[in-house]
C-alpha atoms as a PDB file:
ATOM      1  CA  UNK A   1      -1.667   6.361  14.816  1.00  0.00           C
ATOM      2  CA  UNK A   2       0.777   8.049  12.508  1.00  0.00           C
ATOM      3  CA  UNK A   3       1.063   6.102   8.826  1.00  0.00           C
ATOM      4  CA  UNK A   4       3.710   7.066   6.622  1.00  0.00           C
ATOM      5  CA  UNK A   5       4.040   6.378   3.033  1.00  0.00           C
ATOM      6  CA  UNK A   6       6.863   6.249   0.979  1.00  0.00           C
ATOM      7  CA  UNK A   7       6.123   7.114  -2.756  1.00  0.00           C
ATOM      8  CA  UNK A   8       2.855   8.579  -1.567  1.00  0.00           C
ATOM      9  CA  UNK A   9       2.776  11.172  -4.873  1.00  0.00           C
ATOM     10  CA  UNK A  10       1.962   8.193  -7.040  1.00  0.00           C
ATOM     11  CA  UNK A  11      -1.126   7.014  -7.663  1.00  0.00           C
ATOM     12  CA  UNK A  12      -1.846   4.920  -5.055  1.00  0.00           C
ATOM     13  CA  UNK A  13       0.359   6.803  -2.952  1.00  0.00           C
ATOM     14  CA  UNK A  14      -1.888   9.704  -3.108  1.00  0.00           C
ATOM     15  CA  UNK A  15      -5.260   7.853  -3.020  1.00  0.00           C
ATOM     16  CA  UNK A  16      -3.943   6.028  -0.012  1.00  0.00           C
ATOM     17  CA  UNK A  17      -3.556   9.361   1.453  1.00  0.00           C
ATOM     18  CA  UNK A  18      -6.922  10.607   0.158  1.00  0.00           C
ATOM     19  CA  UNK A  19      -8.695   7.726   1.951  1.00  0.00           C
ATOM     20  CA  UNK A  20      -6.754   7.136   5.286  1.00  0.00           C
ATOM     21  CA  UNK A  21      -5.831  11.039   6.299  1.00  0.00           C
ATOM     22  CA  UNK A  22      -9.811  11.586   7.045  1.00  0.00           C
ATOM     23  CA  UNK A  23      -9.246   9.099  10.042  1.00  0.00           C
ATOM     24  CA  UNK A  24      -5.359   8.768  10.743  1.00  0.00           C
ATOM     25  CA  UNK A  25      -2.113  11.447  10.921  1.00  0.00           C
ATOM     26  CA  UNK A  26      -1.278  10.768   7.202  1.00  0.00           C
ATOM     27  CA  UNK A  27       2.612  11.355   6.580  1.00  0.00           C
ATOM     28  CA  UNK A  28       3.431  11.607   2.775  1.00  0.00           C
ATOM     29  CA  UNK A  29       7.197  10.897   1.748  1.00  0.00           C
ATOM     30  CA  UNK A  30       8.730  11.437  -2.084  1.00  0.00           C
ATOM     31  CA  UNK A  31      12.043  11.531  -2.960  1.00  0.00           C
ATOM     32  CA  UNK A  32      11.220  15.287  -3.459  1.00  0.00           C
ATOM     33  CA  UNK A  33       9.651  16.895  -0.513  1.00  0.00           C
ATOM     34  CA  UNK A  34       8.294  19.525  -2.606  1.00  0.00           C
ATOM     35  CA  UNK A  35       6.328  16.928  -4.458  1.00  0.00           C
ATOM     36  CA  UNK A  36       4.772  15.439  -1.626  1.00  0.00           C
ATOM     37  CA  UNK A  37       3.981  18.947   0.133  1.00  0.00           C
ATOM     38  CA  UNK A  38       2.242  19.205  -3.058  1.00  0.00           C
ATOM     39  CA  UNK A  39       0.531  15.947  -3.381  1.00  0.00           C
ATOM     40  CA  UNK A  40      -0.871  16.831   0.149  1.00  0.00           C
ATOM     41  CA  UNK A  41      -2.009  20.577  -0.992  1.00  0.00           C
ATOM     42  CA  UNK A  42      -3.928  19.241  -3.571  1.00  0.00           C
ATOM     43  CA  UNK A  43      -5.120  16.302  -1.450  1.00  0.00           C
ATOM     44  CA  UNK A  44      -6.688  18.619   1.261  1.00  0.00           C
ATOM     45  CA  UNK A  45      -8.410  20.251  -1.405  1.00  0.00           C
ATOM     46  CA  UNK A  46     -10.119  17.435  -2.786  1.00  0.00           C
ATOM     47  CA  UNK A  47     -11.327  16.421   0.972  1.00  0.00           C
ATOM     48  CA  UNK A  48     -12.355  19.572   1.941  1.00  0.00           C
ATOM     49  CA  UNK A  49     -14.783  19.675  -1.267  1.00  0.00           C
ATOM     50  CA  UNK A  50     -16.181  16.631   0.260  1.00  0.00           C
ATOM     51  CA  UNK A  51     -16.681  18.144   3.852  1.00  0.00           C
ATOM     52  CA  UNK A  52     -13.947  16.331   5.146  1.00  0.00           C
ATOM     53  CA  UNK A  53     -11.338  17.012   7.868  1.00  0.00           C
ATOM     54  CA  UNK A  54      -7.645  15.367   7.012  1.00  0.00           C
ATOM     55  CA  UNK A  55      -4.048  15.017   8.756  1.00  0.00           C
ATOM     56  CA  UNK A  56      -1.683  14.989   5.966  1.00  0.00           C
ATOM     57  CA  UNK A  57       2.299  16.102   6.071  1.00  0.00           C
ATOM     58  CA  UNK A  58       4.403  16.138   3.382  1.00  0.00           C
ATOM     59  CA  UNK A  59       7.847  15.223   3.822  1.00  0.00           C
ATOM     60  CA  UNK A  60      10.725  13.219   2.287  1.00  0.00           C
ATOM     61  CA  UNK A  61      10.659   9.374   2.363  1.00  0.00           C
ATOM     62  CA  UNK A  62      13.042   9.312   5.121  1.00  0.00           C
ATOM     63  CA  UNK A  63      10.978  11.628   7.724  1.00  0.00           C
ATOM     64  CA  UNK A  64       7.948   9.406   6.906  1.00  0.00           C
ATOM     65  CA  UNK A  65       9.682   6.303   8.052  1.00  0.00           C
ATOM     66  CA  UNK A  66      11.079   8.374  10.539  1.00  0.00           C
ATOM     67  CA  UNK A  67       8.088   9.523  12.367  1.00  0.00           C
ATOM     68  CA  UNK A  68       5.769   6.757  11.233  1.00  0.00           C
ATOM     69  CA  UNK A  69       4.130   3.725  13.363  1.00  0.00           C
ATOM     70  CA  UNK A  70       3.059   2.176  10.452  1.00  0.00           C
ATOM     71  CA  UNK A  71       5.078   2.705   6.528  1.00  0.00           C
ATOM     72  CA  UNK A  72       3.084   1.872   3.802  1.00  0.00           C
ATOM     73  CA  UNK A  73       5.629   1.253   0.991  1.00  0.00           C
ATOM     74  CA  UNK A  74       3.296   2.569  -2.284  1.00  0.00           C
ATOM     75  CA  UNK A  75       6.090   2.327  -5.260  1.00  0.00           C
ATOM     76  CA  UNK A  76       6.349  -0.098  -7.713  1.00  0.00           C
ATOM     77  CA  UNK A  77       8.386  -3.236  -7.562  1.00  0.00           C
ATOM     78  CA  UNK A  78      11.297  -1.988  -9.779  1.00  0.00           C
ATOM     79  CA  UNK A  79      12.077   1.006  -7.164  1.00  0.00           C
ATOM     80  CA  UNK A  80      11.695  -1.372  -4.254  1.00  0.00           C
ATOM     81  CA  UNK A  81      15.098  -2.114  -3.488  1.00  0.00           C
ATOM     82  CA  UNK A  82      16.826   0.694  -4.331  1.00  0.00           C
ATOM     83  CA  UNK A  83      14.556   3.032  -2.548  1.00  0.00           C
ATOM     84  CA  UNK A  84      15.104   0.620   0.202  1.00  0.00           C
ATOM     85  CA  UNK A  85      18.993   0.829   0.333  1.00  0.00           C
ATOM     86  CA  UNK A  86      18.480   4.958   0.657  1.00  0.00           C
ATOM     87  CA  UNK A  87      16.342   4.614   4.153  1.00  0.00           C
ATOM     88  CA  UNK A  88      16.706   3.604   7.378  1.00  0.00           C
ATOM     89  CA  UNK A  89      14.958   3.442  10.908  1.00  0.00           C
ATOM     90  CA  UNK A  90      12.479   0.776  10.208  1.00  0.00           C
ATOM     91  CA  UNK A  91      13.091  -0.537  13.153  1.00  0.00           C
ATOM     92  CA  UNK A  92      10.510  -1.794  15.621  1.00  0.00           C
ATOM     93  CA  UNK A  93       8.532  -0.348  12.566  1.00  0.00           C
ATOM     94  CA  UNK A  94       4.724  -2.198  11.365  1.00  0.00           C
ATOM     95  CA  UNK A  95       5.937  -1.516   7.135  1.00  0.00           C
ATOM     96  CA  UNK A  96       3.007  -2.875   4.778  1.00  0.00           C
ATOM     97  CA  UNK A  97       3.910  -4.035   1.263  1.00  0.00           C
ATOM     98  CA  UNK A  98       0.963  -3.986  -1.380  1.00  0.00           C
ATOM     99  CA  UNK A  99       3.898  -4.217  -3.816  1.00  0.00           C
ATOM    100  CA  UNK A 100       3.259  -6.844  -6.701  1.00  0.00           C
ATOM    101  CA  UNK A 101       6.018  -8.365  -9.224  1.00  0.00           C
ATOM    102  CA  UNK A 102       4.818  -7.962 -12.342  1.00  0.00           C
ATOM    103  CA  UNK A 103       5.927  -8.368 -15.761  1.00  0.00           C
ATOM    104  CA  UNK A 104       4.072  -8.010 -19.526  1.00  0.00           C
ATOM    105  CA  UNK A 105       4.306  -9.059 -22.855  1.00  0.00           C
ATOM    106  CA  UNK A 106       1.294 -10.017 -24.689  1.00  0.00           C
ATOM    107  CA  UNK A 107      -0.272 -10.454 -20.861  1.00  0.00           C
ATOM    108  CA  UNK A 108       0.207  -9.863 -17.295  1.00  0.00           C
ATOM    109  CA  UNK A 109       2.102 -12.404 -15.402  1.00  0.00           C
ATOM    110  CA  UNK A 110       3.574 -13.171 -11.843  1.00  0.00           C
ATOM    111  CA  UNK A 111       7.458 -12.613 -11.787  1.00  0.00           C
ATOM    112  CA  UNK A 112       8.757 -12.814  -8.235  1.00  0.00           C
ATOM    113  CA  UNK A 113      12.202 -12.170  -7.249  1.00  0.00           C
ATOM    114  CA  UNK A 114      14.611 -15.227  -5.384  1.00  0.00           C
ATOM    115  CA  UNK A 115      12.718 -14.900  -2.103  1.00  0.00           C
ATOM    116  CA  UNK A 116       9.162 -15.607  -3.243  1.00  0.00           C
ATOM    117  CA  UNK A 117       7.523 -12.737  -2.943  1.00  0.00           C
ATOM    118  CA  UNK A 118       7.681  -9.067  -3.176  1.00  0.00           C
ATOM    119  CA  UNK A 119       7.443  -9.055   0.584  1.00  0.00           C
ATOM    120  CA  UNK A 120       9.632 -11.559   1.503  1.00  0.00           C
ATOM    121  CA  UNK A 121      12.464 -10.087  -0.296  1.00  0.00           C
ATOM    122  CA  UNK A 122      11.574  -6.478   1.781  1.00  0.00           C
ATOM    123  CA  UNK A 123      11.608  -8.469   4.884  1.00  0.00           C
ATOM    124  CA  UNK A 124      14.817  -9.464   4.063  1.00  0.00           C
ATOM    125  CA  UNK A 125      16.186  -5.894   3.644  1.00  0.00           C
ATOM    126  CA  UNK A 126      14.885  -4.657   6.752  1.00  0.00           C
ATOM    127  CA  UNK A 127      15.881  -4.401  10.261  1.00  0.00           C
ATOM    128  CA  UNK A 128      14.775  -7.822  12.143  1.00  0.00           C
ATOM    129  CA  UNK A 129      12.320  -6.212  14.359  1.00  0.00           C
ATOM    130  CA  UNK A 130      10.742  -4.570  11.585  1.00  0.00           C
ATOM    131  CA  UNK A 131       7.180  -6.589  10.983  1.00  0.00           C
ATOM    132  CA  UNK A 132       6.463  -6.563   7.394  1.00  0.00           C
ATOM    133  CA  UNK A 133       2.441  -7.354   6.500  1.00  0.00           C
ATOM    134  CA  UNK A 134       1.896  -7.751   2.766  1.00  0.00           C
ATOM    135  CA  UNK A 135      -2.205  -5.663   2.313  1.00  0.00           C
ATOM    136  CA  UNK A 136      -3.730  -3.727  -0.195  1.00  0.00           C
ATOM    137  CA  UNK A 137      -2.247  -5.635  -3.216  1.00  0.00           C
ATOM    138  CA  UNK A 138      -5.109  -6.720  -5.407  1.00  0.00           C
ATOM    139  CA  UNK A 139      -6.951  -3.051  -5.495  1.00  0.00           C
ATOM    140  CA  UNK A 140      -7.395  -1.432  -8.510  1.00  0.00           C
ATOM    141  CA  UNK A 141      -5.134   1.479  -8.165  1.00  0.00           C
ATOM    142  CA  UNK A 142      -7.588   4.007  -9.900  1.00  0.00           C
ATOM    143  CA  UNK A 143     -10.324   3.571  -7.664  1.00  0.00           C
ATOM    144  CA  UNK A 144      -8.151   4.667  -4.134  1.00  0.00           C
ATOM    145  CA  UNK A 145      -8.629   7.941  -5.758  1.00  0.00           C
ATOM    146  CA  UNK A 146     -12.447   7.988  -6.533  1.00  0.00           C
ATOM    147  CA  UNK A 147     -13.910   9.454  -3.211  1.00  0.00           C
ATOM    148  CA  UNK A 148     -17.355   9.203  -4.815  1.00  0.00           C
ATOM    149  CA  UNK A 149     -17.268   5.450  -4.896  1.00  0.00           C
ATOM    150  CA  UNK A 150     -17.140   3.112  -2.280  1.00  0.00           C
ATOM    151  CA  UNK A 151     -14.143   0.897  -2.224  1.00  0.00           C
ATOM    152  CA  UNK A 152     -15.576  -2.363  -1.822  1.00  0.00           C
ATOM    153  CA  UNK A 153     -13.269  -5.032  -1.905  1.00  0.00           C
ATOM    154  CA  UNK A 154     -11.600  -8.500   0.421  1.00  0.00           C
ATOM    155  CA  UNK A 155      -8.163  -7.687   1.130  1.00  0.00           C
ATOM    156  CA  UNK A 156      -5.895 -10.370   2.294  1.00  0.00           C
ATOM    157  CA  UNK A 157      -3.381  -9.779   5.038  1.00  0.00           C
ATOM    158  CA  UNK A 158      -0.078 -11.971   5.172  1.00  0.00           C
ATOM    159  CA  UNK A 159       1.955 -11.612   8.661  1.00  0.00           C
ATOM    160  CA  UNK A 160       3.813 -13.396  10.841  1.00  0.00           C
ATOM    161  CA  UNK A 161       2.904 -10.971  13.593  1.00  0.00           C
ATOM    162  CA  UNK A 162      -0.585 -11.193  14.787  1.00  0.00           C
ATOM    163  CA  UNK A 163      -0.319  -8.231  16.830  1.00  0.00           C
ATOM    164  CA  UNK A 164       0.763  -6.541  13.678  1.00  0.00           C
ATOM    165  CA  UNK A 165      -1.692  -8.289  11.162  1.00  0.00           C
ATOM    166  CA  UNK A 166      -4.277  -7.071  13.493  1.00  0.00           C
ATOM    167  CA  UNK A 167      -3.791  -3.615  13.402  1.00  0.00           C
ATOM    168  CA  UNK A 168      -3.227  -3.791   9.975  1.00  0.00           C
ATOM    169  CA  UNK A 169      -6.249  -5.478   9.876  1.00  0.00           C
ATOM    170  CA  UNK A 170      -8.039  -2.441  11.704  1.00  0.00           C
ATOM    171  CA  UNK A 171      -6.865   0.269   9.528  1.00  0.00           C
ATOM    172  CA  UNK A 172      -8.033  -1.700   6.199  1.00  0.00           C
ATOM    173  CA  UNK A 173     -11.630  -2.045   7.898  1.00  0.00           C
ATOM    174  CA  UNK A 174     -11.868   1.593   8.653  1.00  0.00           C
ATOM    175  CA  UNK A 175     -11.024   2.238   4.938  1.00  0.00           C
ATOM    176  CA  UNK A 176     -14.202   2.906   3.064  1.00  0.00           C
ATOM    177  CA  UNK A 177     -15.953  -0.549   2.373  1.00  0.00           C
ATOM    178  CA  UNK A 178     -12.767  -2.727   2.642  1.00  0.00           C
ATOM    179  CA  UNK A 179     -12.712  -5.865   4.340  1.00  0.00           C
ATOM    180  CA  UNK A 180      -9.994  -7.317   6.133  1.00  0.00           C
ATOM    181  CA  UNK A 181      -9.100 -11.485   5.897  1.00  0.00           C
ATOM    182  CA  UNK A 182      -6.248 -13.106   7.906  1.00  0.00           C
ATOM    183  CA  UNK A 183      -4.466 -15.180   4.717  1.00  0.00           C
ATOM    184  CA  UNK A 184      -1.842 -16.645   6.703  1.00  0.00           C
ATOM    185  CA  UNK A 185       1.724 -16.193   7.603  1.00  0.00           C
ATOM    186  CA  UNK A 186       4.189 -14.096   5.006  1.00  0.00           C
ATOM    187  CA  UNK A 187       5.464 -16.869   3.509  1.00  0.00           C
ATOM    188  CA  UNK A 188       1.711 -17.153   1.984  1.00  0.00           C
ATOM    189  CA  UNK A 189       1.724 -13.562   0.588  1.00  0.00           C
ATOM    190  CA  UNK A 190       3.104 -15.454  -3.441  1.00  0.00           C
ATOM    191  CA  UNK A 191       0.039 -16.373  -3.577  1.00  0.00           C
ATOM    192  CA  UNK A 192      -1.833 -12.568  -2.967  1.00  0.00           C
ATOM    193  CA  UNK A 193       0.617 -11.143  -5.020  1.00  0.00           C
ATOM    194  CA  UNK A 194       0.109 -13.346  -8.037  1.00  0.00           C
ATOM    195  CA  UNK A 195      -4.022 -12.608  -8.005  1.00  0.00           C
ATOM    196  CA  UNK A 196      -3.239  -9.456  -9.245  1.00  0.00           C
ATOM    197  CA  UNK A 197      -1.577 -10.407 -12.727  1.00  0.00           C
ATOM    198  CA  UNK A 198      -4.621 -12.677 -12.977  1.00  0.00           C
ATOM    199  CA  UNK A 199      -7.260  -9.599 -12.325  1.00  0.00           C
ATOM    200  CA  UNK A 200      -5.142  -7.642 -15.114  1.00  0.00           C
ATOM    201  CA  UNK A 201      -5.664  -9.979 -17.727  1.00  0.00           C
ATOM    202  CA  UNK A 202      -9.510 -10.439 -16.765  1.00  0.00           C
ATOM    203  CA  UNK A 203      -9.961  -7.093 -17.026  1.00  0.00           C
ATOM    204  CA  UNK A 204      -8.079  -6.181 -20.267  1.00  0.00           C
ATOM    205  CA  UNK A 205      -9.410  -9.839 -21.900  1.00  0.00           C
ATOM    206  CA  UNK A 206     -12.767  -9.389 -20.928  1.00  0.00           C
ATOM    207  CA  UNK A 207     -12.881  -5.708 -21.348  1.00  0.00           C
ATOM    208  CA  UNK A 208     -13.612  -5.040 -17.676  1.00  0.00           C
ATOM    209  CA  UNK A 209     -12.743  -2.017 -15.676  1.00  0.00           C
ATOM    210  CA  UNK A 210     -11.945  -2.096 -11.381  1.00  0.00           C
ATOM    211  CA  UNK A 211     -11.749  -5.833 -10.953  1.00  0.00           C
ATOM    212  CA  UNK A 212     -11.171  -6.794  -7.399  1.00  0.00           C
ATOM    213  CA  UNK A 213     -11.928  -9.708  -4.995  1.00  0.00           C
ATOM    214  CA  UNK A 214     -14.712 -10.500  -2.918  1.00  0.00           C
ATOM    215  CA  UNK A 215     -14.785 -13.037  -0.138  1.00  0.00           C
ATOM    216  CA  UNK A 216     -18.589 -13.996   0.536  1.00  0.00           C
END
């Protein structure tokens, strides 16, 4: 299975890339190919000093959507729609959103856009036979990076698809010490994406590092 992700030289972009490119064809997309043939340099690196063997292209965003079963869109919620409007071919595509709308001020708090949710608004913009799954959204983005730590959290999964929510499903259980948990149709995915403004302020308020959900 080939995942592609677009804005894979951020942070989460490249620890998504650092986890999953051990076990799947990894294809990294920036808005500067250089970047991300960069990000994956340095990425192969950091697995090989673990013993590892990795998959890992980099390319522009449009190639990884291009030759991608499944796009991971890793950018934040600002750049959402207007990276959006420069790509196409997300057709018949699986494209996973772990994209949360999120404002500050004196604390973190949920600020969705006129369709709900981050991912209902990208399901919008796409192609109709492009399956959007919202996954991933309430993991501390510094720990995708920390290969010497197990990643040990519940991660909901919100599709309409459940062909799609399956194999979505799949590749979060082969991911370290993740756990995969059908949480309902897309519609339901408001309610994932606003647990994440609430783990913010627990961890700044309570002066907590890496909070994340269980299920048990």
């Amino acid at each position: 299975m080939k995942i592609g992700i677009v804005g894979g030289t951020g942070d989460i972009g490249e620890g998504m890339a650092l986890r999953l490119s051990p076990k799947y064809d990894v294809i990294v997309g920036s808005r500067e190919e250089a970047k991300a043939i960069a990000t994956c340099e340095t990425c192969r690196e950091t697995l090989q000093e673990q013993g590892l063997a990795c998959s890992l292209l980099g390319v522009s965003n449009q190639h990884a959507v291009d030759e991608a079963d499944v796009v991971v869109l890793a950018i934040p919620f600002k750049h959402a729609a207007p990276t959006l409007k420069t790509l196409t071919g997300f057709e018949e595509k699986i494209v996973v959103s772990p994209i949360n709308p999120i404002e500050r001020t004196t604390y973190f708090y949920y600020a969705p856009p006129p369709e709900g949710s981050a991912a209902m608004m990208i399901k919008g913009m796409l192609p109709p036979s492009a399956t959007v799954c919202a996954a991933f959204n309430n993991i501390a983005a510094n720990r995708w990076q920390m290969l010497d730590e197990e990643l040990d959290y519940s991660v909901a999964v919100c599709c309409d698809d459940d062909g799609a929510k399956q194999k979505v499903m799949d590749i979060i259980n082969n991911v370290s010490s993740l756990r995969a948990y059908d949480a309902g149709p897309l519609a339901a995915a408001s309610i994932v994406e606003s647990i994440t403004p609430l783990l913010l302020n627990i961890a700044r308020f309570n002066k907590m590092k890496d909070v994340g959900v269980r299920f048990v």
